[in-house]
N, C-alpha and C. Protein backbone atom coordinates (compact mmCIF):
# COMPACT_ATOMS: atom_id res chain seq x y z
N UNK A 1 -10.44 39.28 -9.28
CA UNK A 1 -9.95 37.98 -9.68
C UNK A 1 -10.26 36.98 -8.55
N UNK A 2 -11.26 35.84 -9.23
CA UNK A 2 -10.98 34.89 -7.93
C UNK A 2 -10.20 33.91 -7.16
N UNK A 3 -9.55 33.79 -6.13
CA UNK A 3 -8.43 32.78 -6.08
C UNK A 3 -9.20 31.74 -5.00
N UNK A 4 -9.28 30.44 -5.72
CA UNK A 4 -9.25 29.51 -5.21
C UNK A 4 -8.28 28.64 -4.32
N UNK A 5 -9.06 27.60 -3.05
CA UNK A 5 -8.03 26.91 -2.14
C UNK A 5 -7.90 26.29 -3.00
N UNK A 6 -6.55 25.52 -3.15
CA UNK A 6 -6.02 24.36 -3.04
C UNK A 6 -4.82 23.31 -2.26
N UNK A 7 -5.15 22.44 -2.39
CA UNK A 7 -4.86 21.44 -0.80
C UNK A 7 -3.02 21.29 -1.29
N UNK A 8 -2.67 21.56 -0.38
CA UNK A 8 -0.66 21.43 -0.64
C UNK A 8 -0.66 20.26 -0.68
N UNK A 9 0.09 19.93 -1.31
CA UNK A 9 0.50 18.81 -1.37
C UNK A 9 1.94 18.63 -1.51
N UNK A 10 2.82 17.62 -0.82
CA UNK A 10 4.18 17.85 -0.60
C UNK A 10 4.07 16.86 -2.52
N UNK A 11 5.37 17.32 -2.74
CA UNK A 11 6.06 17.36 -3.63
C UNK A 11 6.69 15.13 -3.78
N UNK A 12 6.33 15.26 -2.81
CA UNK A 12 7.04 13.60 -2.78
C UNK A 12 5.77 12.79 -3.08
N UNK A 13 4.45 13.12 -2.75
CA UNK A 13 3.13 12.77 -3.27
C UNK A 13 3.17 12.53 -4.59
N UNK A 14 3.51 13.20 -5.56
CA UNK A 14 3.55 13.45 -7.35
C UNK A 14 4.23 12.36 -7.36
N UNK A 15 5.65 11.80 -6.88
CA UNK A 15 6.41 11.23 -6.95
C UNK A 15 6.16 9.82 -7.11
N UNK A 16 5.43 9.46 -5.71
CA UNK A 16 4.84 8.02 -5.66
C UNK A 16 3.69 7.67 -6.28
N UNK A 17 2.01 8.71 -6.82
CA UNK A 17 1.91 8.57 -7.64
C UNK A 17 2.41 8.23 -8.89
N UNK A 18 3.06 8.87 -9.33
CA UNK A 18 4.02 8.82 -10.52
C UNK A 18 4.08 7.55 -10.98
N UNK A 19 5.15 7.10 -9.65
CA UNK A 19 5.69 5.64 -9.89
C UNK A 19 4.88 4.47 -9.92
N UNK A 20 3.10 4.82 -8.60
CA UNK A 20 2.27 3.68 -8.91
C UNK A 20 1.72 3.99 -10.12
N UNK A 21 1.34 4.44 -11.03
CA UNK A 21 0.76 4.69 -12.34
C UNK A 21 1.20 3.89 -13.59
N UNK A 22 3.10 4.38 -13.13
CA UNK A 22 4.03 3.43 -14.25
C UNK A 22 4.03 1.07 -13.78
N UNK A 23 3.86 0.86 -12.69
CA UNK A 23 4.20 0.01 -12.41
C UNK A 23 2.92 -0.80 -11.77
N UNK A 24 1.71 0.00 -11.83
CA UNK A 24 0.57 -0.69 -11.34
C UNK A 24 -0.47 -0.86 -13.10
N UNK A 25 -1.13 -1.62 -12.93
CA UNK A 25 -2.49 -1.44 -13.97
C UNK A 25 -3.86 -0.24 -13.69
N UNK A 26 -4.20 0.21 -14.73
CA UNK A 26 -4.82 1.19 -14.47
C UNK A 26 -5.98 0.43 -14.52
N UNK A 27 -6.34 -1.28 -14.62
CA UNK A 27 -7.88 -1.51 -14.55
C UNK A 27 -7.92 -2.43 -13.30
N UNK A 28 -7.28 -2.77 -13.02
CA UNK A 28 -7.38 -3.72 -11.55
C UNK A 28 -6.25 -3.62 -10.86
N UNK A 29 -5.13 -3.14 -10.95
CA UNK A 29 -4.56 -2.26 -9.78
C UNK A 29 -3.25 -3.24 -9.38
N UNK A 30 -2.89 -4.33 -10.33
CA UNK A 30 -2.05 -5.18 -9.74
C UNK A 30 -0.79 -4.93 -10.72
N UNK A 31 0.22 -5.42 -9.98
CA UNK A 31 1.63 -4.93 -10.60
C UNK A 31 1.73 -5.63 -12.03
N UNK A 32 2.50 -4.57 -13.17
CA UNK A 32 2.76 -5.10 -14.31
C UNK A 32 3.96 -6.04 -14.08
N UNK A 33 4.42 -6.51 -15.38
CA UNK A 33 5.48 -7.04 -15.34
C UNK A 33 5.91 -6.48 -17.34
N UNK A 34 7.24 -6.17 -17.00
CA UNK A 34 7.74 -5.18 -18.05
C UNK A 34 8.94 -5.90 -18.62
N UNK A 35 8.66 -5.96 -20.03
CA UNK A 35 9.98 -6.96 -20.67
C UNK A 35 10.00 -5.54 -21.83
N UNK A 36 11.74 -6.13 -21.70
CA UNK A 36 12.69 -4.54 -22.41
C UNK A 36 13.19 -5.77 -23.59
N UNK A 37 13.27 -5.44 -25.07
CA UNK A 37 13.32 -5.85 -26.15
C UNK A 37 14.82 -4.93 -26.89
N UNK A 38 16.02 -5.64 -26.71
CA UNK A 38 17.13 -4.80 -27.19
C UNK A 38 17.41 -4.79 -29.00
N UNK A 39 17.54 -3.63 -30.05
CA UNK A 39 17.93 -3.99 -30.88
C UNK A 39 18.84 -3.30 -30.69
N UNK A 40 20.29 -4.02 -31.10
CA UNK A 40 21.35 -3.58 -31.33
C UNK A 40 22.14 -2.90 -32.57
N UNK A 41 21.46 -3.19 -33.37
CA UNK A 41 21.25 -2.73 -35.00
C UNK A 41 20.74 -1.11 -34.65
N UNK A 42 19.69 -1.01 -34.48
CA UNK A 42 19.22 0.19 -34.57
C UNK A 42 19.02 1.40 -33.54
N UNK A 43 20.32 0.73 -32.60
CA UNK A 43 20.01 1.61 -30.87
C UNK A 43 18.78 1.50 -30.11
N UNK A 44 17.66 0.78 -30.59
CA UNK A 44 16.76 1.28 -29.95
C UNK A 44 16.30 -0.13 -28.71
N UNK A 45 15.64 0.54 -27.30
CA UNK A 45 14.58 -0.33 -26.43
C UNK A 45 13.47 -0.46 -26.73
N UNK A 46 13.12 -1.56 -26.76
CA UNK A 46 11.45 -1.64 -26.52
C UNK A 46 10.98 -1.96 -25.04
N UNK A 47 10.15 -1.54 -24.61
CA UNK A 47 9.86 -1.84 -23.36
C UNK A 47 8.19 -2.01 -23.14
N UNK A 48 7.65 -2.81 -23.25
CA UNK A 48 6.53 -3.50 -23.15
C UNK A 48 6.01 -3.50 -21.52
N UNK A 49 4.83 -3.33 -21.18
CA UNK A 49 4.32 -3.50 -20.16
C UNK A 49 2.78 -4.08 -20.11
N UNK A 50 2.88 -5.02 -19.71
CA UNK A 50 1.02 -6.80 -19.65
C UNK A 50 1.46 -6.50 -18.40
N UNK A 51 -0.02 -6.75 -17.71
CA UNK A 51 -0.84 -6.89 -16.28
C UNK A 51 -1.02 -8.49 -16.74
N UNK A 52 -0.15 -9.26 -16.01
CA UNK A 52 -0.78 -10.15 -15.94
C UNK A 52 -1.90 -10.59 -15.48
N UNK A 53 -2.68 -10.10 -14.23
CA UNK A 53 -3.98 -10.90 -13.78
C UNK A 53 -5.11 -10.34 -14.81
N UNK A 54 -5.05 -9.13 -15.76
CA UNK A 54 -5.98 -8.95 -17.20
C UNK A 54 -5.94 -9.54 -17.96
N UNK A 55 -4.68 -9.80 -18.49
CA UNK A 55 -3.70 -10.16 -19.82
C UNK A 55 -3.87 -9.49 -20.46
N UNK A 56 -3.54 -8.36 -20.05
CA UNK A 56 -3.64 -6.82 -21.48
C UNK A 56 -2.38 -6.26 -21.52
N UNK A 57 -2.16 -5.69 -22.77
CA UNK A 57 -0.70 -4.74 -22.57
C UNK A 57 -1.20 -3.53 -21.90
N UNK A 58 -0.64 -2.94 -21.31
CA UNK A 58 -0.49 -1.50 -21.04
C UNK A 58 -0.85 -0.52 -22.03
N UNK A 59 1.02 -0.47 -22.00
CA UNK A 59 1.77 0.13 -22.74
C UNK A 59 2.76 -0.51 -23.78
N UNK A 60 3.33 0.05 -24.63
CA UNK A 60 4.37 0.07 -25.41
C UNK A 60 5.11 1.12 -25.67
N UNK A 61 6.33 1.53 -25.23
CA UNK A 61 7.27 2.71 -24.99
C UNK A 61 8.86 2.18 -26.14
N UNK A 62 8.97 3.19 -26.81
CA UNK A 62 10.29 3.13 -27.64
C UNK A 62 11.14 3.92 -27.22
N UNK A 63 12.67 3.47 -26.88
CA UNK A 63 13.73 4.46 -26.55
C UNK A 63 15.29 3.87 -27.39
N UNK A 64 15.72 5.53 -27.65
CA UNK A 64 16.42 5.02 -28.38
C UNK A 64 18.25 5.40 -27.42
N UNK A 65 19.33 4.83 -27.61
CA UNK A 65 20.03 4.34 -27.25
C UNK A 65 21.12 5.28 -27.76
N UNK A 66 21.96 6.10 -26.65
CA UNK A 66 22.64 6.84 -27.56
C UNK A 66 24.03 6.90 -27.45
């Protein structure tokens, strides 16, 4: 069986990736800005995320409210 290196990586690395991924743009690298959309009727968030210096959305994420 062959076992390959791989490079350690501390555990707090994943982390801050993580977080630049959610809060940066994946085409030019500058911070989103994220507007949360409440319905109260139906429990649910919307949470929208535009790069402003693209003007693209992201994302669009639904959560529901419990």
């Amino acid at each position: 069986m062959d076992t390959q290196d791989v490079a350690y990586q501390k555990p707090e690395s994943h982390i801050t990736d993580f977080i630049e991924e959610q809060n940066n743009c994946c085409i030019c690298g500058s911070q989103l800005e994220l507007r949360h959309q409440i319905n109260h009727y139906n429990l649910t968030v919307c949470e929208e995320a535009r790069c402003l210096a693209c003007g693209i959305r992201n994302r669009v994420r639904n959560y529901t409210v419990q």
